[in-house]
N, C-alpha and C. Protein backbone atom coordinates (compact mmCIF):
# COMPACT_ATOMS: atom_id res chain seq x y z
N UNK A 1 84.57 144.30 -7.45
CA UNK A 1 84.68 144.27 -6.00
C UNK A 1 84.49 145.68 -5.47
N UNK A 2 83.67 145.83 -4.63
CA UNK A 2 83.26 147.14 -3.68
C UNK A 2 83.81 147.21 -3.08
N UNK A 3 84.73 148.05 -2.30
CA UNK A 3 86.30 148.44 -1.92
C UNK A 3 85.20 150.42 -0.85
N UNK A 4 85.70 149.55 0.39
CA UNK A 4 85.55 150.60 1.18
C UNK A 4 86.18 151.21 2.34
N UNK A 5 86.73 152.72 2.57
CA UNK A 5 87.31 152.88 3.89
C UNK A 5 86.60 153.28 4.65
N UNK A 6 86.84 152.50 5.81
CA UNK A 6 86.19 152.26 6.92
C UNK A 6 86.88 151.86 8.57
N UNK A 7 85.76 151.77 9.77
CA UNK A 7 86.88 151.66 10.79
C UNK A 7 86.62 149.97 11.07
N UNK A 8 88.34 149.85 12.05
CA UNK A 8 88.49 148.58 12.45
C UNK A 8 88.49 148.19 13.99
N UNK A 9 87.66 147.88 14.92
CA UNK A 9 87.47 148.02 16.21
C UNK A 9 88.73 147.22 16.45
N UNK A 10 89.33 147.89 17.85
CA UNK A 10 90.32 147.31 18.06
C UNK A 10 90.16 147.69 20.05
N UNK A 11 91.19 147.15 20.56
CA UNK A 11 91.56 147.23 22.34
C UNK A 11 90.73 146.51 22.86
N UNK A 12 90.95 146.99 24.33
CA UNK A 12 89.64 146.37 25.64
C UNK A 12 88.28 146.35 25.19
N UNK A 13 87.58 145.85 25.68
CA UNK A 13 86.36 146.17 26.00
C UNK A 13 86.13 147.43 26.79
N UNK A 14 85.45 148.10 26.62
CA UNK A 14 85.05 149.85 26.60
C UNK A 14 85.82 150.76 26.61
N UNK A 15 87.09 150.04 25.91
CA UNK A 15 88.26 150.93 25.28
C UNK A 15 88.07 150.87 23.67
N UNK A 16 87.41 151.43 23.18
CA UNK A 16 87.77 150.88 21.77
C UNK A 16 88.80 151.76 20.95
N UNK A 17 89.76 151.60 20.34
CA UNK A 17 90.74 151.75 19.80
C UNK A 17 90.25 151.89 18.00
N UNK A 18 90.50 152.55 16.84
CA UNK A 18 90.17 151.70 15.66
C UNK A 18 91.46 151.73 14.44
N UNK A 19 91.62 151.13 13.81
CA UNK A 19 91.81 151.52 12.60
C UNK A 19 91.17 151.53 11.51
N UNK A 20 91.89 152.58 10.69
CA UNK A 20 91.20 152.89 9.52
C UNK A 20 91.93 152.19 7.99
N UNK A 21 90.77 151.51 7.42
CA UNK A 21 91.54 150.48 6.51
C UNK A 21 90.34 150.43 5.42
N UNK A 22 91.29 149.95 4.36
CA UNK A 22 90.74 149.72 2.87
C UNK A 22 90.32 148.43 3.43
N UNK A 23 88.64 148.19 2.91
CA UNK A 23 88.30 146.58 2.67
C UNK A 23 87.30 146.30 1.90
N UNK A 24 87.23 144.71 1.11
CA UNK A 24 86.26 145.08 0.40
C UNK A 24 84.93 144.76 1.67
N UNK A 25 83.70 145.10 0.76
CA UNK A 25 82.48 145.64 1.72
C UNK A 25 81.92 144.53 1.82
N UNK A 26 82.18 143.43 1.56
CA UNK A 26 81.93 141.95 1.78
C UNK A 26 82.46 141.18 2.75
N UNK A 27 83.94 141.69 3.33
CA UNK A 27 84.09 141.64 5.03
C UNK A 27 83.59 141.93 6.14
N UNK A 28 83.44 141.13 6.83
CA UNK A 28 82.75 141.51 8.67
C UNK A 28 83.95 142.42 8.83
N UNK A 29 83.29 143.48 9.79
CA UNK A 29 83.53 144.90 10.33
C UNK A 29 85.55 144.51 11.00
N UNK A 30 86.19 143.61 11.50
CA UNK A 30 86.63 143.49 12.24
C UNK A 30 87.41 142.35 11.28
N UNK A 31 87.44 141.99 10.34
CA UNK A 31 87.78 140.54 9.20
C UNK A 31 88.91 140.90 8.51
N UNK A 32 89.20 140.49 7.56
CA UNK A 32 90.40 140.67 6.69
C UNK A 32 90.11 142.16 5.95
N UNK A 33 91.78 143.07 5.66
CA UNK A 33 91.35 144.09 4.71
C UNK A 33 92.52 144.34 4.07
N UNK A 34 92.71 144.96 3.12
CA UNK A 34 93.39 145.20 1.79
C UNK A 34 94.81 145.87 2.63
N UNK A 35 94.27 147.24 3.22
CA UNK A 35 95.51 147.79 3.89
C UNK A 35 94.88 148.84 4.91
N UNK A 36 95.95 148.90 5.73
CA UNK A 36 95.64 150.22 6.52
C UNK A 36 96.22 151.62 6.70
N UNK A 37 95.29 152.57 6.61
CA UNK A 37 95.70 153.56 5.96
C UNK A 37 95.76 154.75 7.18
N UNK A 38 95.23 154.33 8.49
CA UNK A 38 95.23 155.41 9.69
C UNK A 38 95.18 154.65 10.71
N UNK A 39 94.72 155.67 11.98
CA UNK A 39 94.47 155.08 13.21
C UNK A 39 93.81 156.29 14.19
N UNK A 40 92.49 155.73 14.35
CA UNK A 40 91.39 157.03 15.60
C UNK A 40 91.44 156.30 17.12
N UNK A 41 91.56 157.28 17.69
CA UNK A 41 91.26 157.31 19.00
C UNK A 41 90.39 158.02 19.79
N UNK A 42 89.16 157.69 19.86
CA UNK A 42 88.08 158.35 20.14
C UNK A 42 88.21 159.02 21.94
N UNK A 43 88.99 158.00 22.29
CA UNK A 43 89.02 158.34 24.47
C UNK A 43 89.72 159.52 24.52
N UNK A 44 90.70 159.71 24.00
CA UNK A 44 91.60 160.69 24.25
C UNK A 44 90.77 162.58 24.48
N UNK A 45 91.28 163.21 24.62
CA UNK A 45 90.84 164.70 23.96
C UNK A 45 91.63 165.72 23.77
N UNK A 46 91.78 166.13 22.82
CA UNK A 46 91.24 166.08 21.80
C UNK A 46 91.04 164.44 21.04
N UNK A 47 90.51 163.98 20.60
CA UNK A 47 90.61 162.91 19.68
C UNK A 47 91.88 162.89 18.69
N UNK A 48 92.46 161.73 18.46
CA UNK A 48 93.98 161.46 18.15
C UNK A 48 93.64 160.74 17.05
N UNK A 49 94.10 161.08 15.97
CA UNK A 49 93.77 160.71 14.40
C UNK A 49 95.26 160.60 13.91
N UNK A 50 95.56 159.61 12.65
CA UNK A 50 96.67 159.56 12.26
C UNK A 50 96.16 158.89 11.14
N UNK A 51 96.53 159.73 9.90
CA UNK A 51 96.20 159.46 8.57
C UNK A 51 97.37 159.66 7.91
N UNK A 52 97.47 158.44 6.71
CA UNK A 52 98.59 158.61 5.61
C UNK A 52 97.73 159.48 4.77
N UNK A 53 97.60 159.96 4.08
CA UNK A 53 96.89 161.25 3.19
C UNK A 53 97.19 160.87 1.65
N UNK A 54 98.68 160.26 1.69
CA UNK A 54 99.01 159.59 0.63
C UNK A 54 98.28 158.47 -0.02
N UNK A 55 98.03 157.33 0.82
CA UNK A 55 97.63 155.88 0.49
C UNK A 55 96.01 156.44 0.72
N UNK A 56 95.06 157.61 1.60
CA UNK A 56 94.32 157.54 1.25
C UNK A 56 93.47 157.98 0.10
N UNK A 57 94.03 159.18 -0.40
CA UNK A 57 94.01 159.59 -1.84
C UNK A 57 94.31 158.52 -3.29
N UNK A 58 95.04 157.82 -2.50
CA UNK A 58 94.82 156.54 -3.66
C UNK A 58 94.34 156.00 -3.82
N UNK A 59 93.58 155.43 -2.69
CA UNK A 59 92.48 154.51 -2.83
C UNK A 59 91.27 155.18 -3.18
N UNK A 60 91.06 156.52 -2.62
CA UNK A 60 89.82 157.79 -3.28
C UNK A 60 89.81 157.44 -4.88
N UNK A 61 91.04 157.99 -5.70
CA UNK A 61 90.88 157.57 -6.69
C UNK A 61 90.73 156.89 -7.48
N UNK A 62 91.15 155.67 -6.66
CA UNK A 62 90.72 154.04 -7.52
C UNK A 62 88.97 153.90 -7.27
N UNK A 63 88.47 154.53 -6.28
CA UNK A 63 87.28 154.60 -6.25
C UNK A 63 86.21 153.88 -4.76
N UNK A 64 87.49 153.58 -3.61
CA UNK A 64 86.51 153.68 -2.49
C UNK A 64 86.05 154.61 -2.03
N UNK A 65 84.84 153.62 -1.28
CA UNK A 65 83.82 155.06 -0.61
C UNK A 65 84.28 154.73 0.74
N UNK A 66 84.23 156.03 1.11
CA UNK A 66 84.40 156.11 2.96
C UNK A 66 82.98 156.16 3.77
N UNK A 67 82.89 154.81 4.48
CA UNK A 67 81.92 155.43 5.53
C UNK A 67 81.49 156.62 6.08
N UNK A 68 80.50 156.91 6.39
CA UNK A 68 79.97 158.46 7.02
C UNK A 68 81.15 158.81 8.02
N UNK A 69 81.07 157.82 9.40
CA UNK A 69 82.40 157.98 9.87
C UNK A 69 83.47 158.51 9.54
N UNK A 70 84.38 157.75 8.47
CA UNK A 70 85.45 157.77 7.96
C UNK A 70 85.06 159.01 7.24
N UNK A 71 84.81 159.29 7.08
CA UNK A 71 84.17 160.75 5.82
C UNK A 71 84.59 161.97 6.89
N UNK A 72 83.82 161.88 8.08
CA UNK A 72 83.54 162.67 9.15
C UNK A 72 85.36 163.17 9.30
N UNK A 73 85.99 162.13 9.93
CA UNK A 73 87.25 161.88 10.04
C UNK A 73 88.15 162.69 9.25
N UNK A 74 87.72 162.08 7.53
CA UNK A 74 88.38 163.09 6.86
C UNK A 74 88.20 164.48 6.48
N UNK A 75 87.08 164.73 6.34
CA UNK A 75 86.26 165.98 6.64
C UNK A 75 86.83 167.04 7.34
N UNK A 76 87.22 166.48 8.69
CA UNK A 76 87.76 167.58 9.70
C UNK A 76 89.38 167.20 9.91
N UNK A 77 89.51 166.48 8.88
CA UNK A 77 91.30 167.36 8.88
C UNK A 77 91.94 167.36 7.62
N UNK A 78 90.95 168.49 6.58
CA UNK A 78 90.89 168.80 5.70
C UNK A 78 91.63 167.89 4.20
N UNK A 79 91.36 166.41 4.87
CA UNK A 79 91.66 165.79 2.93
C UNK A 79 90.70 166.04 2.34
N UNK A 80 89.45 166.18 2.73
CA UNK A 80 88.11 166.35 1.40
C UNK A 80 88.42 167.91 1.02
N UNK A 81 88.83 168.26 1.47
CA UNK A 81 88.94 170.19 0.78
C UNK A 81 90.09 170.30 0.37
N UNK A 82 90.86 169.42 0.25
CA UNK A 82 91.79 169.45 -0.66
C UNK A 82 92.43 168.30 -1.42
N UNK A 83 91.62 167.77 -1.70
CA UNK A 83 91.14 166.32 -3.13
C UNK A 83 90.03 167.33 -4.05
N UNK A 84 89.08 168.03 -3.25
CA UNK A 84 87.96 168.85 -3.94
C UNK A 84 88.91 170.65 -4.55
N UNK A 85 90.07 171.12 -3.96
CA UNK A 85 90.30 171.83 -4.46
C UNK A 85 91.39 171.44 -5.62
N UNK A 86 91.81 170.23 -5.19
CA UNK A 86 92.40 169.63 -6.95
C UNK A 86 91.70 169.02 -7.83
N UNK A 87 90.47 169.00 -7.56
CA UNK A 87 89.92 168.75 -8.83
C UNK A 87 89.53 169.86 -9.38
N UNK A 88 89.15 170.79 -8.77
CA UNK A 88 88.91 172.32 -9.55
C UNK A 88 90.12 172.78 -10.22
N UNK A 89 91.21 172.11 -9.81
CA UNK A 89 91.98 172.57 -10.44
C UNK A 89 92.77 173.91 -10.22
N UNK A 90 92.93 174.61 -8.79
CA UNK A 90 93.05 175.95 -8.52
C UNK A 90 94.45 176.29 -8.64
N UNK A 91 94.82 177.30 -8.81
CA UNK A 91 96.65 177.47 -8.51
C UNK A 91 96.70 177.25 -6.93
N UNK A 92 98.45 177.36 -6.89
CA UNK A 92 98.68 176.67 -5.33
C UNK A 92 98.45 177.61 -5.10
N UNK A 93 98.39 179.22 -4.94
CA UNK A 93 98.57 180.23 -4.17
C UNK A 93 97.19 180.20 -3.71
N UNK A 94 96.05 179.84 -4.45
CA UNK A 94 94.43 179.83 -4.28
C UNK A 94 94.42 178.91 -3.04
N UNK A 95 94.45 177.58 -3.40
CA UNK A 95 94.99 176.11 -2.42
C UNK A 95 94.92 176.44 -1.39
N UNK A 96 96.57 177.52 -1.33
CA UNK A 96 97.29 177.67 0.30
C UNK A 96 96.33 178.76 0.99
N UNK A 97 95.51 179.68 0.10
CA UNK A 97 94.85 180.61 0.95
C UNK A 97 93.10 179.71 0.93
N UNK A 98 92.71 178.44 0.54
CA UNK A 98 91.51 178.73 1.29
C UNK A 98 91.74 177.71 2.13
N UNK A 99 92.58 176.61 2.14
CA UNK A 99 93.15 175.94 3.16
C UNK A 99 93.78 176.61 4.54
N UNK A 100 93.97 178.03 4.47
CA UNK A 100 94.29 179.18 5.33
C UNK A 100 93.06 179.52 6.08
N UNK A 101 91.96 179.75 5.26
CA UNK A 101 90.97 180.22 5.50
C UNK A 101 90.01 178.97 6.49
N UNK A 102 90.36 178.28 6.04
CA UNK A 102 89.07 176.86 6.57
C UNK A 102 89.99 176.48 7.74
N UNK A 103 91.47 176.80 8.24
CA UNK A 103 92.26 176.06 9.19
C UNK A 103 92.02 177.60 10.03
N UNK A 104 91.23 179.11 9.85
CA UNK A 104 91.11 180.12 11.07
C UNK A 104 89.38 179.86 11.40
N UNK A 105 88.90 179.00 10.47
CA UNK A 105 87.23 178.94 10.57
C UNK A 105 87.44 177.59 11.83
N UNK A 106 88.14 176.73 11.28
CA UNK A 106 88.42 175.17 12.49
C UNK A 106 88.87 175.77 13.83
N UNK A 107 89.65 176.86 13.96
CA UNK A 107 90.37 177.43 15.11
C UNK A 107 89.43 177.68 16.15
N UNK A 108 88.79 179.04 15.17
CA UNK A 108 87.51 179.52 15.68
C UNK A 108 86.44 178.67 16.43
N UNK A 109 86.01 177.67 15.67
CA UNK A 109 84.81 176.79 16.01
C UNK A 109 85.58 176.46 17.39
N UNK A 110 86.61 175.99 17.51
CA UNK A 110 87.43 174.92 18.70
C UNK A 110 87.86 176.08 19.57
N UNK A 111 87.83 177.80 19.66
CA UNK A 111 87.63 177.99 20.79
C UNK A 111 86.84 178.92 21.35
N UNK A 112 85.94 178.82 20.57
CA UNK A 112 83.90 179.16 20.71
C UNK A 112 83.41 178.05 22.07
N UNK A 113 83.33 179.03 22.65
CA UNK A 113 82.55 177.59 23.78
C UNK A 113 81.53 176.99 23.41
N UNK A 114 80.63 176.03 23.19
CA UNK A 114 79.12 175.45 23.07
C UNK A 114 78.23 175.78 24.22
N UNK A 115 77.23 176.69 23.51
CA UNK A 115 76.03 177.16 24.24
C UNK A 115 75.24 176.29 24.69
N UNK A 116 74.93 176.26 25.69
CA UNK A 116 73.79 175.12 26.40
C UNK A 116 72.31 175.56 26.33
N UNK A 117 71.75 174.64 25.90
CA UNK A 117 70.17 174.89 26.17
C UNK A 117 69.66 174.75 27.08
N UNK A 118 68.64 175.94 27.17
CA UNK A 118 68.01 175.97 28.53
C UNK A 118 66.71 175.22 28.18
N UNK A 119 66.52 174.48 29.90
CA UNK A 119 65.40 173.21 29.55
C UNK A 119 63.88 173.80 29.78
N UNK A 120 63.03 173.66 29.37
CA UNK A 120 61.47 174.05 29.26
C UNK A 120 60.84 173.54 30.46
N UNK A 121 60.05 174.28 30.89
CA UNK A 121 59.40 173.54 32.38
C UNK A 121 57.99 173.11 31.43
N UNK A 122 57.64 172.02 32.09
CA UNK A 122 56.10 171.67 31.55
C UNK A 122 55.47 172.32 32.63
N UNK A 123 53.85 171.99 31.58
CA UNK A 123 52.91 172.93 32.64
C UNK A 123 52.29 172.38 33.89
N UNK A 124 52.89 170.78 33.77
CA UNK A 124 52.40 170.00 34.91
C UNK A 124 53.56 170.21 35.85
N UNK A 125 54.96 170.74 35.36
CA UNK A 125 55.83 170.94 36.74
C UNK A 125 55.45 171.91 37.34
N UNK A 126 54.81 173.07 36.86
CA UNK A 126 54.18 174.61 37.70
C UNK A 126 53.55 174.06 38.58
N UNK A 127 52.32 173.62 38.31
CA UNK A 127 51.37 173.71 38.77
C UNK A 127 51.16 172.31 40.18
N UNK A 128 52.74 172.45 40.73
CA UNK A 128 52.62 171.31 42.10
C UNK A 128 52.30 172.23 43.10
């Protein structure tokens, strides 16, 4: 059985709400699932995430795959960099300093403003 975490649409209509749950990959998006292991909130802002870290590392190791999504999710609040720094195997003092390091790089990015691109005139807008 193919066993995947993934999201679960949930709320209003053009509220969507999700959770995040173990299922196998033979369920419709929204169908029965094994367990649930978080909960995203995309409306909010910042975006509101709530992960067990516990139950999802367990299921990592039994061997689900996370959707791109769900990946994304975990990605940016550092369980993949630190499932990947225990498998290297590092001492904790290593751990706590690049988990140090990647939580002043996340800071940074979040209060860097985003540069806007400036838009190109065509040569048919000149020439009115």
């Amino acid at each position: 059985m193919a066993v995947k975490i993934r999201l679960k649409r949930m709320g209003k209509k053009k509220q969507p709400v999700y959770k995040i749950v173990v299922a196998d990959a033979r369920s419709p998006r929204d169908g029965k699932f094994i367990e649930a292991v978080g909960f995203y909130n995309p409306l909010v802002n910042p975006h509101l995430v709530q992960l067990n870290e516990e139950k999802i590392n367990l299921w990592l190791n039994r061997g689900a795959i996370p959707t791109l999504t769900v990946k994304s999710i975990l990605s940016q609040n550092g369980i993949l960099l630190k499932r990947h720094l225990d498998k290297k195997k590092f001492s904790e003092e290593r751990k706590e300093a690049e988990l140090a390091n990647w939580q002043k790089i996340k800071e940074a990015k979040l209060a860097q403003p985003k540069a806007r691109k400036k838009k190109k005139k065509s040569k048919s807008e000149g020439n009115n």
